[in-house]
PDB file of N, CA and C in Angstrom:
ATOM      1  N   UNK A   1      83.273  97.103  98.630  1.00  0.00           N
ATOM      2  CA  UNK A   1      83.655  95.990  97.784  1.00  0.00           C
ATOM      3  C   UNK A   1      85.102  96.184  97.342  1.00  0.00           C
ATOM      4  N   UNK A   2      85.551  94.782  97.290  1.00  0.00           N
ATOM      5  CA  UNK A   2      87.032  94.983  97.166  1.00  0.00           C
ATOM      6  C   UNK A   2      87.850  94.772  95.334  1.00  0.00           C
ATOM      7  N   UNK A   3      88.458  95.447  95.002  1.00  0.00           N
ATOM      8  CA  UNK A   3      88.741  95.679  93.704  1.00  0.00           C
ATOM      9  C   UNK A   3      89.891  94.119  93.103  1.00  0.00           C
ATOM     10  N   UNK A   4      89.199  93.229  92.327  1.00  0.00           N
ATOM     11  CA  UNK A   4      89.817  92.343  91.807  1.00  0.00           C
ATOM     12  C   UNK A   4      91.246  92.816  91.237  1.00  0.00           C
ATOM     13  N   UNK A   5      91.935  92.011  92.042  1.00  0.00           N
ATOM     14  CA  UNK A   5      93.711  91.662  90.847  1.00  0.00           C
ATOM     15  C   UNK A   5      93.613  90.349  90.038  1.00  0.00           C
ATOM     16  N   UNK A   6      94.266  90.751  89.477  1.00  0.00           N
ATOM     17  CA  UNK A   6      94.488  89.965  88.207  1.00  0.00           C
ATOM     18  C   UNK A   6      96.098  89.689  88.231  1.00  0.00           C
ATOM     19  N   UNK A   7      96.223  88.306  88.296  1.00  0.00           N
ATOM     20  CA  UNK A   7      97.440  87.530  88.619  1.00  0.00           C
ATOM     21  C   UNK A   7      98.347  88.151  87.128  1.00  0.00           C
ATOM     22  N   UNK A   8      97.778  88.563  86.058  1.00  0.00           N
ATOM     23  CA  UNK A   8      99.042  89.227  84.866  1.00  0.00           C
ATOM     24  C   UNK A   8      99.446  90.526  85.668  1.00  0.00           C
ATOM     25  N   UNK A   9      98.657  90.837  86.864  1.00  0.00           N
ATOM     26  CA  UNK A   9      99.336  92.363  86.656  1.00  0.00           C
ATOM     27  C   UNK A   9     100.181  92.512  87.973  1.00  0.00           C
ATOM     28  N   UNK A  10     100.427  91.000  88.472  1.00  0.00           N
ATOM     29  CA  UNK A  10     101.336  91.538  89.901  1.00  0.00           C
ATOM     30  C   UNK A  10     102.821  91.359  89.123  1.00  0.00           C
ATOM     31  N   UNK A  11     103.894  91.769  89.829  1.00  0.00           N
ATOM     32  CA  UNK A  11     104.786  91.750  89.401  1.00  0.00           C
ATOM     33  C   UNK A  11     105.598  90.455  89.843  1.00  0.00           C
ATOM     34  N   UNK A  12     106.481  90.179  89.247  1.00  0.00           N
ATOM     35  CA  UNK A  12     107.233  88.738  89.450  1.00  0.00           C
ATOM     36  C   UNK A  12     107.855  88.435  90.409  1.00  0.00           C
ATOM     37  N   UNK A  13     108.310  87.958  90.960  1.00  0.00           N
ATOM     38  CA  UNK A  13     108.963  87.695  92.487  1.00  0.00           C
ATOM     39  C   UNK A  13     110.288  87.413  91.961  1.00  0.00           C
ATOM     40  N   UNK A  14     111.244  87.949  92.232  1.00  0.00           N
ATOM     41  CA  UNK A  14     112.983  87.997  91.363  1.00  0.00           C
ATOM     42  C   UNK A  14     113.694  88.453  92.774  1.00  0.00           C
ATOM     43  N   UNK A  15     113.817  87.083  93.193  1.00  0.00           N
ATOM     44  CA  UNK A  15     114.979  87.196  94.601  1.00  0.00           C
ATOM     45  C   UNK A  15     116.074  87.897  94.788  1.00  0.00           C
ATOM     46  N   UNK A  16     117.000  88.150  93.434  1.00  0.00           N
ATOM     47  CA  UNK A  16     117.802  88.695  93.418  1.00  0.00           C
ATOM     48  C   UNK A  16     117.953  90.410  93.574  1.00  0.00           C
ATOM     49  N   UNK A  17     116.576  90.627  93.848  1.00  0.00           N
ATOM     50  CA  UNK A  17     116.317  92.010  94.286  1.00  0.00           C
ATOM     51  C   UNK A  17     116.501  92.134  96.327  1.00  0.00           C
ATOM     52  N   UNK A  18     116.553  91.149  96.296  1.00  0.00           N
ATOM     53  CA  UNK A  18     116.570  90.948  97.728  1.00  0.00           C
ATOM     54  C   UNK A  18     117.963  90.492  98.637  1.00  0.00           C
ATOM     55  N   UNK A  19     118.870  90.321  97.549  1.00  0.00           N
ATOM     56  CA  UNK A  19     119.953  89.778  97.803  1.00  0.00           C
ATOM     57  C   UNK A  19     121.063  91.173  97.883  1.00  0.00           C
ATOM     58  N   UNK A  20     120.694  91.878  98.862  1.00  0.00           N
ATOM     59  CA  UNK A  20     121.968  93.142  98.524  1.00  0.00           C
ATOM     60  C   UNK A  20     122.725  93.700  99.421  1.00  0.00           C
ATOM     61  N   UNK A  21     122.930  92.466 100.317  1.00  0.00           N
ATOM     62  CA  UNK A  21     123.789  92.775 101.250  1.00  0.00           C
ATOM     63  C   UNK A  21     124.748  91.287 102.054  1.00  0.00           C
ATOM     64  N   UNK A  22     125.479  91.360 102.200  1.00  0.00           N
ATOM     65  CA  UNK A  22     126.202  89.635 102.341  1.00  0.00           C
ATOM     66  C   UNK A  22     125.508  88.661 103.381  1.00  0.00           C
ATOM     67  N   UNK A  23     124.969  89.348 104.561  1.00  0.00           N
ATOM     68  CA  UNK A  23     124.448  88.630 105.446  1.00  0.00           C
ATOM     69  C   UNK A  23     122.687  88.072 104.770  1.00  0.00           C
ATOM     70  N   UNK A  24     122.399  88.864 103.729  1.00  0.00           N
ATOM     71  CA  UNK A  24     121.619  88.127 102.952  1.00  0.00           C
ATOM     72  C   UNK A  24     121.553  87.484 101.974  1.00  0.00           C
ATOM     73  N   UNK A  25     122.640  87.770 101.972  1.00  0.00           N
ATOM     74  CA  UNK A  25     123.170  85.679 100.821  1.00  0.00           C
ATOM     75  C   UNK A  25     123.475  85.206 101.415  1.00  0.00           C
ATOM     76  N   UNK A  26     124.646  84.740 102.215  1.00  0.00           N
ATOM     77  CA  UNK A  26     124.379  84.292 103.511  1.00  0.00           C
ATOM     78  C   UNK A  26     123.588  83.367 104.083  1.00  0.00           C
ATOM     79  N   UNK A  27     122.504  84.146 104.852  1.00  0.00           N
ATOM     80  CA  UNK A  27     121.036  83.621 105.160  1.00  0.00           C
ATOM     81  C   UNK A  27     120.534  82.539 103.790  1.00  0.00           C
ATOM     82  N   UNK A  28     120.530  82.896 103.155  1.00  0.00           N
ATOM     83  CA  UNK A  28     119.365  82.589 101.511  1.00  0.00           C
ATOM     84  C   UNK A  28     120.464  81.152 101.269  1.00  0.00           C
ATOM     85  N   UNK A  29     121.794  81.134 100.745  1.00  0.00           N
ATOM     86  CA  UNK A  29     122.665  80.475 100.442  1.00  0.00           C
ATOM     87  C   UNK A  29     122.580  79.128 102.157  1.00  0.00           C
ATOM     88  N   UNK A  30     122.754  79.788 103.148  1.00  0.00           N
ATOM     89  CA  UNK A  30     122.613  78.585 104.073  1.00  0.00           C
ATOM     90  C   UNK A  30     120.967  77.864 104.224  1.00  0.00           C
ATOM     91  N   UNK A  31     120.101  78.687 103.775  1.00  0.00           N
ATOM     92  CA  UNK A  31     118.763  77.944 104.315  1.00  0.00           C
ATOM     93  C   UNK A  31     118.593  77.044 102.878  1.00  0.00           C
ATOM     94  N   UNK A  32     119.187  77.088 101.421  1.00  0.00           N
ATOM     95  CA  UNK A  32     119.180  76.439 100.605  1.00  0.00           C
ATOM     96  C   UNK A  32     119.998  75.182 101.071  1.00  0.00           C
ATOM     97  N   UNK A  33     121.149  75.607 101.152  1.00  0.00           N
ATOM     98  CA  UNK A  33     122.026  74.081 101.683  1.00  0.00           C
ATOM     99  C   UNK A  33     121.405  73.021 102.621  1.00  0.00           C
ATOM    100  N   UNK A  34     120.312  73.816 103.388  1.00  0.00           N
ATOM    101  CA  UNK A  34     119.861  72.714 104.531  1.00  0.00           C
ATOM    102  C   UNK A  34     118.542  71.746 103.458  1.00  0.00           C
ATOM    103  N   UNK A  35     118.001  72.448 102.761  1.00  0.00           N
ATOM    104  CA  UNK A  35     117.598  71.065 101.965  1.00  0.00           C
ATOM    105  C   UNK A  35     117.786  69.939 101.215  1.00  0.00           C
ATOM    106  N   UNK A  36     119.571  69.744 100.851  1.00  0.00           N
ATOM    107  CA  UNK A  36     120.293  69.165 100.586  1.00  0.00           C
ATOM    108  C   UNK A  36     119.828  68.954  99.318  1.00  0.00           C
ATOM    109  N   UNK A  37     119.637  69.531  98.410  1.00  0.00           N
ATOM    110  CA  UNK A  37     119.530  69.528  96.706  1.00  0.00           C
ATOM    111  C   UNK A  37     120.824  70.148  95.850  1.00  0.00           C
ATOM    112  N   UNK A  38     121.473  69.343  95.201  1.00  0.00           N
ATOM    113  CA  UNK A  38     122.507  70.208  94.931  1.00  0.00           C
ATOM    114  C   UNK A  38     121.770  71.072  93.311  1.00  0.00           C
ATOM    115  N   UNK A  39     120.900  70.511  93.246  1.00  0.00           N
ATOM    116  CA  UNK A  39     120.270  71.099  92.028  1.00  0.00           C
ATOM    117  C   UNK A  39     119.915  72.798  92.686  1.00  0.00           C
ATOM    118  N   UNK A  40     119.189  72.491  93.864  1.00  0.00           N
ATOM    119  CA  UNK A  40     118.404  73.947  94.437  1.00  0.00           C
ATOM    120  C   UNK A  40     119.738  74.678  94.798  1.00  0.00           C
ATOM    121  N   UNK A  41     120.943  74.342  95.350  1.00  0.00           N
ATOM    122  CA  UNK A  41     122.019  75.178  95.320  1.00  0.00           C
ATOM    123  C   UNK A  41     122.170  75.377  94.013  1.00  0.00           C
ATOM    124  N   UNK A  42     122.779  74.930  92.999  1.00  0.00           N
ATOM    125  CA  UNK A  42     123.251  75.627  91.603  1.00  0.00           C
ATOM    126  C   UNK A  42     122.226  76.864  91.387  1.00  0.00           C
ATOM    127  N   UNK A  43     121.221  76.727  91.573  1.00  0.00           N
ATOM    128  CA  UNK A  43     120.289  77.752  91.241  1.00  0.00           C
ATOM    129  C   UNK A  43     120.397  78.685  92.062  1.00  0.00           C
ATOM    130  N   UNK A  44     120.503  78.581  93.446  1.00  0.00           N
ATOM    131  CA  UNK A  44     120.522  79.729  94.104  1.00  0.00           C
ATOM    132  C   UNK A  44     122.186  80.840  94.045  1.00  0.00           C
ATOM    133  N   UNK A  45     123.036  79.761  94.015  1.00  0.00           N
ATOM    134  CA  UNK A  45     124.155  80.204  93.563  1.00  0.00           C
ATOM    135  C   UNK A  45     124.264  81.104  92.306  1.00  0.00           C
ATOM    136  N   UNK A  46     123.388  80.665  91.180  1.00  0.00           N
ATOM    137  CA  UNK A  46     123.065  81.536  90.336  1.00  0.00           C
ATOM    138  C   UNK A  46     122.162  82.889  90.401  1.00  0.00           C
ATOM    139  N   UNK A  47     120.920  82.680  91.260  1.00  0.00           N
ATOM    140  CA  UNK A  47     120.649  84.010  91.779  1.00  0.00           C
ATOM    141  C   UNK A  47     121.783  85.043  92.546  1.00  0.00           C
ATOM    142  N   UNK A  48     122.605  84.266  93.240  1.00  0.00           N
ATOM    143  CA  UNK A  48     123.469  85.157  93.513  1.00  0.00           C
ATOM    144  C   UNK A  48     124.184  86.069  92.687  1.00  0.00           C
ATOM    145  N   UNK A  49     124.643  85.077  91.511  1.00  0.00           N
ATOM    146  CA  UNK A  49     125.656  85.964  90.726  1.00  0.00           C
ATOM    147  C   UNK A  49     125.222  86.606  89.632  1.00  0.00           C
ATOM    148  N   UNK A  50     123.674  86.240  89.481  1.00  0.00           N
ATOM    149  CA  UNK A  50     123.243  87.590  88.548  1.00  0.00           C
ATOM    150  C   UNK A  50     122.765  88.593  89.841  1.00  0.00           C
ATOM    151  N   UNK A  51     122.658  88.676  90.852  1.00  0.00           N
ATOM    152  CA  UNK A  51     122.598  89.222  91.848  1.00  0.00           C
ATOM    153  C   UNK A  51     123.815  90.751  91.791  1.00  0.00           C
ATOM    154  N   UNK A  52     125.224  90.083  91.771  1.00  0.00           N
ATOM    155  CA  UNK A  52     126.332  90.304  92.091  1.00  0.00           C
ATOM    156  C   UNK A  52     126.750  90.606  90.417  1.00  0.00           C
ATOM    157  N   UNK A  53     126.369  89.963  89.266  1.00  0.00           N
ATOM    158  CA  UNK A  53     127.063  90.883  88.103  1.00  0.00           C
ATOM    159  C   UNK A  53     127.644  88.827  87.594  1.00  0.00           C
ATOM    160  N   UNK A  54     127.161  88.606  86.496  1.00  0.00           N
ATOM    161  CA  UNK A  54     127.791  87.473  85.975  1.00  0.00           C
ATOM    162  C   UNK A  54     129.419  87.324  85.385  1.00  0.00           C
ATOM    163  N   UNK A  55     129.428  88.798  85.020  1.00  0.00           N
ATOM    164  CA  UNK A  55     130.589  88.759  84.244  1.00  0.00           C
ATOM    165  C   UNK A  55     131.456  88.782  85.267  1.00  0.00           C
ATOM    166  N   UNK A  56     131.582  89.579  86.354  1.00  0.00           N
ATOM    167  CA  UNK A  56     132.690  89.764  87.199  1.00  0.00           C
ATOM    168  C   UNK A  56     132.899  88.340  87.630  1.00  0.00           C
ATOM    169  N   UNK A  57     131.782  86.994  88.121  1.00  0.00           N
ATOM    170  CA  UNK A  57     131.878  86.261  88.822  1.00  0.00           C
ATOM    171  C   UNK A  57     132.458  85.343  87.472  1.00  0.00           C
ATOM    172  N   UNK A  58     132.697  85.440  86.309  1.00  0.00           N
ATOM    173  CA  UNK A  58     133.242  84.687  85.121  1.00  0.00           C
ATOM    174  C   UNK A  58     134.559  85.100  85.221  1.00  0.00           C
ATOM    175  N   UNK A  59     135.568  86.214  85.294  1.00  0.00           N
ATOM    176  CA  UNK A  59     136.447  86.843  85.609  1.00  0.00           C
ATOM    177  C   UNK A  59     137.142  86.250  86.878  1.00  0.00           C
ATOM    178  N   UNK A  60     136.417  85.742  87.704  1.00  0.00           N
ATOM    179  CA  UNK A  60     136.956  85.536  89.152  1.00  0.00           C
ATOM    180  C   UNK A  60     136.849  84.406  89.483  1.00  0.00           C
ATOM    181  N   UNK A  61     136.282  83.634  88.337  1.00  0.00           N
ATOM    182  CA  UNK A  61     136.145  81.681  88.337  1.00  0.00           C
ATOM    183  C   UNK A  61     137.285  81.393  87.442  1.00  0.00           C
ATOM    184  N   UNK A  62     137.326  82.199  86.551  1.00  0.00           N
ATOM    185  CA  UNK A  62     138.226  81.880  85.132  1.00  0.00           C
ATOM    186  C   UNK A  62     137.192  80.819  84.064  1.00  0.00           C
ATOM    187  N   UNK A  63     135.592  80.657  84.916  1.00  0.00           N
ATOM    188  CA  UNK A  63     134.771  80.297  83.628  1.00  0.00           C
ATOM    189  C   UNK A  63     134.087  80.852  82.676  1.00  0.00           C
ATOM    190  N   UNK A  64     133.843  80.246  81.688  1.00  0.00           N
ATOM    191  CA  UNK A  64     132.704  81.722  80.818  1.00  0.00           C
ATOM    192  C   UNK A  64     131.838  81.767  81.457  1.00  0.00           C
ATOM    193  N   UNK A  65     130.868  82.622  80.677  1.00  0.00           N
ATOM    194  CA  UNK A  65     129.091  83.539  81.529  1.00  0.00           C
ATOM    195  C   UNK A  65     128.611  82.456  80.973  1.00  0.00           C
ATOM    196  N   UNK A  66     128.602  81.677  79.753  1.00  0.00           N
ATOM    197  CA  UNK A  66     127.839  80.894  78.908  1.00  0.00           C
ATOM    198  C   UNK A  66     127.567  79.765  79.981  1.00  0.00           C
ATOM    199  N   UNK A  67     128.969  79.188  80.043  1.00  0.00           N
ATOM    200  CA  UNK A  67     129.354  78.212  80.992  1.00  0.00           C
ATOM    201  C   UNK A  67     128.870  78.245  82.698  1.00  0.00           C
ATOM    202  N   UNK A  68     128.625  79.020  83.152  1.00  0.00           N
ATOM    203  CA  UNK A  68     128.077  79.662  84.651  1.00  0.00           C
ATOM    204  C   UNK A  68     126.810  79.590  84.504  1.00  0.00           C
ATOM    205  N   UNK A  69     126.208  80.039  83.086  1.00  0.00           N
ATOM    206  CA  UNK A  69     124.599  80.893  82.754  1.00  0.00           C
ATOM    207  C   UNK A  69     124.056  78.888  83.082  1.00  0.00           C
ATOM    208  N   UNK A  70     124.572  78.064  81.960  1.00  0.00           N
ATOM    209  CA  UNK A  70     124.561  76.405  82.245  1.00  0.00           C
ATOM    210  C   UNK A  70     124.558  75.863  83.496  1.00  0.00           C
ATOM    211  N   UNK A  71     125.342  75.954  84.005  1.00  0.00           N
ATOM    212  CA  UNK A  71     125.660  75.344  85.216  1.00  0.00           C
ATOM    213  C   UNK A  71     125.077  75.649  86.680  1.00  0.00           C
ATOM    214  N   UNK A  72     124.616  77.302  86.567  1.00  0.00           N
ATOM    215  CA  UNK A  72     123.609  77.787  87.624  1.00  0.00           C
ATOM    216  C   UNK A  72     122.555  78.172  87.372  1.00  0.00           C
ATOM    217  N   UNK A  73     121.904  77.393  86.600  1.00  0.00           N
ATOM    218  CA  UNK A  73     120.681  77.078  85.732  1.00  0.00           C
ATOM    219  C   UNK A  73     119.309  76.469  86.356  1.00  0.00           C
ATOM    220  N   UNK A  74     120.168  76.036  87.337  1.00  0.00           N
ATOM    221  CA  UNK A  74     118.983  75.076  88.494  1.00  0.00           C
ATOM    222  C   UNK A  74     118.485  73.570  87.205  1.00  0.00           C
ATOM    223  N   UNK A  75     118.894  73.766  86.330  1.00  0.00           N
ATOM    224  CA  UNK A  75     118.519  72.366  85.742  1.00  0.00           C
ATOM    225  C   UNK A  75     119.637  71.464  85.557  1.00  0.00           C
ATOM    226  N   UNK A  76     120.747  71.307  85.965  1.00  0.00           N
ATOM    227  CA  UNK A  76     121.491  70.523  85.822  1.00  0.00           C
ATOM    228  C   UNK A  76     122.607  70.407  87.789  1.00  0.00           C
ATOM    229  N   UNK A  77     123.232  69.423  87.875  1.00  0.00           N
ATOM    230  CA  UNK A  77     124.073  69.497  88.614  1.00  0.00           C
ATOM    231  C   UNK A  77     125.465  70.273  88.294  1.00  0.00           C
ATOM    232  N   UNK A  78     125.934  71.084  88.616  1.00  0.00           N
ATOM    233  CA  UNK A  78     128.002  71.574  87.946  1.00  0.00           C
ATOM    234  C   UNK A  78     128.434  70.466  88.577  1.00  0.00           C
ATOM    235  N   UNK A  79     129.700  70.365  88.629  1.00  0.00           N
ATOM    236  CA  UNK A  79     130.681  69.831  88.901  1.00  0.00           C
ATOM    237  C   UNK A  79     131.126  70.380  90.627  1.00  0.00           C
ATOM    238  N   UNK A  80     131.918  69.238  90.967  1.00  0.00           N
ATOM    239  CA  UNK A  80     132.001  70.157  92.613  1.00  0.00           C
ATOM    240  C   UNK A  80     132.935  71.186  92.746  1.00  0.00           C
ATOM    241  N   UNK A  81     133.752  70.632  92.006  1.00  0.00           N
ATOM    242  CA  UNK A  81     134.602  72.085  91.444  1.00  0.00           C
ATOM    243  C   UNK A  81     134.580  73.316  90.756  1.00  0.00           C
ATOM    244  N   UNK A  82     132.954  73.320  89.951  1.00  0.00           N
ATOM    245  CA  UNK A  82     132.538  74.441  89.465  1.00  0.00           C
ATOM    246  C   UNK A  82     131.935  75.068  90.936  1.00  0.00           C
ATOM    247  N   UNK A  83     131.057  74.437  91.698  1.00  0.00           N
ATOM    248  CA  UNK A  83     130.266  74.750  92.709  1.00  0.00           C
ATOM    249  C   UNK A  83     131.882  75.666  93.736  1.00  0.00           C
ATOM    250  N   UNK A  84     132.375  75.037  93.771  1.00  0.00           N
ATOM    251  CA  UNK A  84     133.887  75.631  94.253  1.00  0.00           C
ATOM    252  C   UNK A  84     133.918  76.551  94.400  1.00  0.00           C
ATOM    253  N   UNK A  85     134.742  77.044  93.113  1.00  0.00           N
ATOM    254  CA  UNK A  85     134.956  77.914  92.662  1.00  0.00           C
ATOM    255  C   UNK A  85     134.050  78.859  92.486  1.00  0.00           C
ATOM    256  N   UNK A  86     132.897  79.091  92.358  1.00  0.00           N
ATOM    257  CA  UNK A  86     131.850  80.281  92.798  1.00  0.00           C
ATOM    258  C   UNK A  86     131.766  80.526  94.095  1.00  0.00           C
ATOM    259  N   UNK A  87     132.039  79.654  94.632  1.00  0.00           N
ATOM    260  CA  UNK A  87     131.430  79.991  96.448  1.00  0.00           C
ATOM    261  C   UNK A  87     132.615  80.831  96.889  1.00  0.00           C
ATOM    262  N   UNK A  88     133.767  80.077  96.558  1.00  0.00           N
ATOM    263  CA  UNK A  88     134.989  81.024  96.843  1.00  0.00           C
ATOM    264  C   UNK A  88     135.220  82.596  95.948  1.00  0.00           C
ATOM    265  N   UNK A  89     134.835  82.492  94.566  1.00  0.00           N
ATOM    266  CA  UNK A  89     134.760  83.938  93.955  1.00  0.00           C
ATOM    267  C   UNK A  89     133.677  84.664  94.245  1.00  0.00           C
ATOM    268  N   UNK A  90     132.227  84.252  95.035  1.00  0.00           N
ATOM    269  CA  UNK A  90     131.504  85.180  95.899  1.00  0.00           C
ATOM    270  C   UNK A  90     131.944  85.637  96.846  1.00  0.00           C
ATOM    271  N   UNK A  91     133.139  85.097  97.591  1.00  0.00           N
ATOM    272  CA  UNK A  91     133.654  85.566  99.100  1.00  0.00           C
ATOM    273  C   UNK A  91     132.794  85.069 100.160  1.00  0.00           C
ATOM    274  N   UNK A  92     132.646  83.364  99.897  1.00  0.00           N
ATOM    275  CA  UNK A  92     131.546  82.722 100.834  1.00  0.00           C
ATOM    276  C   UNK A  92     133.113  82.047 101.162  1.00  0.00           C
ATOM    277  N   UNK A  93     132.995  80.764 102.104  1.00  0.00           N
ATOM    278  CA  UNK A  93     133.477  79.772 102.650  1.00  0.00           C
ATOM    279  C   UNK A  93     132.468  78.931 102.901  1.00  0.00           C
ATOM    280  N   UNK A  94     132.592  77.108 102.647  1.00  0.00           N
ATOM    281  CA  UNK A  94     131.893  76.154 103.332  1.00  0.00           C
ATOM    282  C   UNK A  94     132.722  75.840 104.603  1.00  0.00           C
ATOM    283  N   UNK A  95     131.771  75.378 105.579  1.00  0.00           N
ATOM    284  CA  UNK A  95     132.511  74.831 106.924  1.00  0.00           C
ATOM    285  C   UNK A  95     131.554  74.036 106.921  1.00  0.00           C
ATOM    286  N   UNK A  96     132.146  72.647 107.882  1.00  0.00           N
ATOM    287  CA  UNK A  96     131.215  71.784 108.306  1.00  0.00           C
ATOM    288  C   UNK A  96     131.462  71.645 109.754  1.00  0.00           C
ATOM    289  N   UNK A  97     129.665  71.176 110.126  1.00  0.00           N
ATOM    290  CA  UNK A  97     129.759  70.322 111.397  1.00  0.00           C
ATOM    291  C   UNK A  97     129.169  69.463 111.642  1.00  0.00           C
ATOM    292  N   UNK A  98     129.705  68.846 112.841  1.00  0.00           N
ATOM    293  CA  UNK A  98     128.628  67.868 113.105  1.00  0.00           C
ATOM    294  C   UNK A  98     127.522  67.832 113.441  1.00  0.00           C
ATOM    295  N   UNK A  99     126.490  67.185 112.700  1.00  0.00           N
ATOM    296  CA  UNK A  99     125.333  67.265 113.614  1.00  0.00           C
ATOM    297  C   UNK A  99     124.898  66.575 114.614  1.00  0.00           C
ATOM    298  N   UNK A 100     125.593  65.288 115.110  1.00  0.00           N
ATOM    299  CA  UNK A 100     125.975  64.806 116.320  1.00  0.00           C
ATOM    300  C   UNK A 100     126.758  64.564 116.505  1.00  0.00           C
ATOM    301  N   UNK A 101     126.946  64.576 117.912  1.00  0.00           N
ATOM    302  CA  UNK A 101     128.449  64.037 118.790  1.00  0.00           C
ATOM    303  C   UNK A 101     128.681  62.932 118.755  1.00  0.00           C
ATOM    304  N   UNK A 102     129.803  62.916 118.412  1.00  0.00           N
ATOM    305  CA  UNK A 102     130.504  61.251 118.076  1.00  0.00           C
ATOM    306  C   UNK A 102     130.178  60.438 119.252  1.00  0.00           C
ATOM    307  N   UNK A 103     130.100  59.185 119.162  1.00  0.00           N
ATOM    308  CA  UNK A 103     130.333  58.453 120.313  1.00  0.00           C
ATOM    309  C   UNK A 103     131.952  57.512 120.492  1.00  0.00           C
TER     310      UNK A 103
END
């Protein structure tokens, strides 16, 4: 017979334990973008940077932690210029392509 768990005693699922190497933000950061939520990006963007240390990524936006802690909150949209400016002070780049060939 098999020994009951009890859903209080598993531990929490906190992505940002999983995020510790670039090609796995990366991965995590592009498979978010393909659902096209800019809400589910702010949030994941925010797992990143408590991932990576908030304060440094406040330092390297020139925004506050308060202001970042808000904005990559997953409950609100930032600005595209807040979204910016994190992607570039993580050491990401956006590129685009097409997804079809012009005619």
């Amino acid at each position: 017979m098999t020994e009951k768990i009890k859903i209080s005693s598993l531990k929490r699922f906190d992505i940002t334990e999983h995020l510790d190497s670039e090609d796995a933000i990366a991965e995590y950061l592009t498979l978010v973008l393909e659902e096209n939520d800019p809400v589910m990006l702010a949030a994941a963007l925010g797992d990143v940077a408590r991932a990576r240390g908030m304060t440094q990524l406040a330092r390297d936006t020139g925004l506050s932690r308060e202001s970042l802690y808000k904005g990559l909150s997953g409950n609100r949209v930032p600005s595209a210029d807040t979204l910016l400016k994190v992607i570039r002070a993580l050491g990401f780049d956006l590129t685009i392509t097409a997804k079809h060939a012009a005619v």
